[in-house]
C-alpha atoms as a PDB file:
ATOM      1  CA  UNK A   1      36.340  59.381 -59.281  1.00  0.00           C
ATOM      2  CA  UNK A   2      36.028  62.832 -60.522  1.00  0.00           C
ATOM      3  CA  UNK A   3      32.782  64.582 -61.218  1.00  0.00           C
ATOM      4  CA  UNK A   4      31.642  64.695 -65.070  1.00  0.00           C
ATOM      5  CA  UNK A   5      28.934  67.404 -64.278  1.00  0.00           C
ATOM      6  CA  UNK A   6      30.626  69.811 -61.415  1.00  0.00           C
ATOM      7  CA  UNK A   7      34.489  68.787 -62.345  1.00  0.00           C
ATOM      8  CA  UNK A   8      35.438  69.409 -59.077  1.00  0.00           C
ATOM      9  CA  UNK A   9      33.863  67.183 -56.686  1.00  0.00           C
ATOM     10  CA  UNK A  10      34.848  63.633 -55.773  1.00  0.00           C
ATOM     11  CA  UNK A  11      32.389  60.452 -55.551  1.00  0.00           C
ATOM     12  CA  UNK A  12      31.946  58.614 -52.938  1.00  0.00           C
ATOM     13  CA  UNK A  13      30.141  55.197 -51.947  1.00  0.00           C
ATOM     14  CA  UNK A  14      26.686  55.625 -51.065  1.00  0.00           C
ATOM     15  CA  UNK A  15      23.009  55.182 -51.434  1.00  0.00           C
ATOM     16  CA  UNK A  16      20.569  56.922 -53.865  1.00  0.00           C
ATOM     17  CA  UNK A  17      16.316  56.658 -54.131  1.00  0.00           C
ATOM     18  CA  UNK A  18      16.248  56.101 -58.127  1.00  0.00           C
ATOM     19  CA  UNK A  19      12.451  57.068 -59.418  1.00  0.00           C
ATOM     20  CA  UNK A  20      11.303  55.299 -62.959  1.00  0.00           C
ATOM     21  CA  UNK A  21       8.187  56.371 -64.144  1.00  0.00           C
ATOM     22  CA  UNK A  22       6.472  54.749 -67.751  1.00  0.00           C
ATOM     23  CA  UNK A  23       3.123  55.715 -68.308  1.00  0.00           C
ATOM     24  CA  UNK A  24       0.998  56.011 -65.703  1.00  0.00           C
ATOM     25  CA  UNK A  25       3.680  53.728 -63.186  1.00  0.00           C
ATOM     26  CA  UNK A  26       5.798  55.186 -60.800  1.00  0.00           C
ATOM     27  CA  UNK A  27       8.439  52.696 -58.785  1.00  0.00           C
ATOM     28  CA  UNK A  28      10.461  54.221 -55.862  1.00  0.00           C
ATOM     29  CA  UNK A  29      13.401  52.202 -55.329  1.00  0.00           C
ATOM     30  CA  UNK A  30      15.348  53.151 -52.069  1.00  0.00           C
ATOM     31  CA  UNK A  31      18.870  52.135 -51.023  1.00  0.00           C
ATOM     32  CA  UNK A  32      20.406  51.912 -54.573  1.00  0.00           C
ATOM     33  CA  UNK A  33      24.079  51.449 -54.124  1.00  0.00           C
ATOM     34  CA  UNK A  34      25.467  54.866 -56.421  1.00  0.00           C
ATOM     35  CA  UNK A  35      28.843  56.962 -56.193  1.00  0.00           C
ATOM     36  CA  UNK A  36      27.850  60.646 -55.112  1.00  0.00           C
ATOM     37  CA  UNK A  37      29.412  63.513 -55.554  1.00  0.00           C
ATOM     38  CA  UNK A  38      30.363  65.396 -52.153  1.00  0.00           C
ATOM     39  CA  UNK A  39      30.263  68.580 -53.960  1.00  0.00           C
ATOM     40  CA  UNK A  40      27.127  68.828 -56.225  1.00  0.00           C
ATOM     41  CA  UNK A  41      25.176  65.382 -54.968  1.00  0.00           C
ATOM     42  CA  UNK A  42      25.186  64.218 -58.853  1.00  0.00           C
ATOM     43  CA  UNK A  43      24.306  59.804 -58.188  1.00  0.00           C
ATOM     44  CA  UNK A  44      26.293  57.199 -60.818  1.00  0.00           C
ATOM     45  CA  UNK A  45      24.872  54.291 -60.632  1.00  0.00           C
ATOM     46  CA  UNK A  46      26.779  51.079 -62.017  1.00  0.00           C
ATOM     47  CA  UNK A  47      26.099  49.127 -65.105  1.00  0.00           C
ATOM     48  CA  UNK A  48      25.392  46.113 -63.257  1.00  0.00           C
ATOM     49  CA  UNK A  49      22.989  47.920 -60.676  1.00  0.00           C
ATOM     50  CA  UNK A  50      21.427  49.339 -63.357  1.00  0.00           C
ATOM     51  CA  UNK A  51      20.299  46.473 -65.231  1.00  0.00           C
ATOM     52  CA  UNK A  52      19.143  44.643 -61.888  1.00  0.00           C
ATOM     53  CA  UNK A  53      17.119  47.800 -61.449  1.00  0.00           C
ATOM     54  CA  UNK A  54      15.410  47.563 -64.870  1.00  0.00           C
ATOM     55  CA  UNK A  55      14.644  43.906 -64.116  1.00  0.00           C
ATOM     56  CA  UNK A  56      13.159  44.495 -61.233  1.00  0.00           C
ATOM     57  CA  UNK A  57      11.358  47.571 -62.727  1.00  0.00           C
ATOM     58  CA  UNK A  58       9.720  45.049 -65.493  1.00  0.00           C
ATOM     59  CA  UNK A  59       8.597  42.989 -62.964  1.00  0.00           C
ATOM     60  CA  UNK A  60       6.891  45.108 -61.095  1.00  0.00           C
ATOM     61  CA  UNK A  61       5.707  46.714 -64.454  1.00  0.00           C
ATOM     62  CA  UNK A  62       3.941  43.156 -65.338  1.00  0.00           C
ATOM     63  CA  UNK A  63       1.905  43.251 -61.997  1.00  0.00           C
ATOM     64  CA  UNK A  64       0.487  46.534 -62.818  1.00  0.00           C
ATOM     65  CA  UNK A  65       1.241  48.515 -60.045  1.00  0.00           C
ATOM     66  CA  UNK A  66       0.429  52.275 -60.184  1.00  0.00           C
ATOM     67  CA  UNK A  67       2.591  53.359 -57.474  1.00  0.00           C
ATOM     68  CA  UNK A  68       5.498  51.248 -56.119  1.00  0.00           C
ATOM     69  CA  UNK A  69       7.973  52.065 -53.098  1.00  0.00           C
ATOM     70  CA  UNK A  70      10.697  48.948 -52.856  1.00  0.00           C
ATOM     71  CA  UNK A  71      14.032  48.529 -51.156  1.00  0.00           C
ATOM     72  CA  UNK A  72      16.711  47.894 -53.926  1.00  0.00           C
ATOM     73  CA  UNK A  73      18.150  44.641 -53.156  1.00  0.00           C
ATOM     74  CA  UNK A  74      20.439  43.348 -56.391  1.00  0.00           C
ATOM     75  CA  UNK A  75      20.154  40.636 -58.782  1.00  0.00           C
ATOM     76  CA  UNK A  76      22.842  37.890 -57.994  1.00  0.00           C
ATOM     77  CA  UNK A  77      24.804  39.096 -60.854  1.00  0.00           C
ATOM     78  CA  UNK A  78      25.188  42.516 -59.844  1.00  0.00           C
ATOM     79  CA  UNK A  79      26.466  41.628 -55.839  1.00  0.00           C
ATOM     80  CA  UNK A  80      30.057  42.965 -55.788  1.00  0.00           C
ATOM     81  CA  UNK A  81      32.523  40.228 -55.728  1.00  0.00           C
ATOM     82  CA  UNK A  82      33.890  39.310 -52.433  1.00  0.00           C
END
């Protein structure tokens, strides 16, 4: 895929650390599978990953964490077909 912010780079498959902050929580997630751009390092993340990330960012939300580093592992629903 093409690059929407630097038009001239390419994606590719990779991994991304996504930081969410909402009031006075921060969450860390590492190994977020993204497409990156091999020119300007711009990360587009999937609708599917996305909403498993927001689930698990709730969830950690309701155990009121301050600070929160976590792996990334996806929701059932958001594992790519095989």
């Amino acid at each position: 895929m093409k690059c929407a912010i630097c038009r001239s780079g390419n994606t590719e498959k990779g991994f991304a650390t996504v930081v969410l902050e909402k009031e006075d929580t921060v969450l860390v997630f590492k190994r977020v599978p993204s497409d990156i751009c091999d020119t300007c390092g711009e990360q587009y993340i999937s609708s599917d990953v996305n909403r498993s990330l927001l689930n698990h960012a709730r969830e950690e939300l309701n155990k009121n964490v301050t600070l929160e580093m976590l792996n990334f592992v996806p929701e059932e629903s958001a594992k790519p077909m095989r």
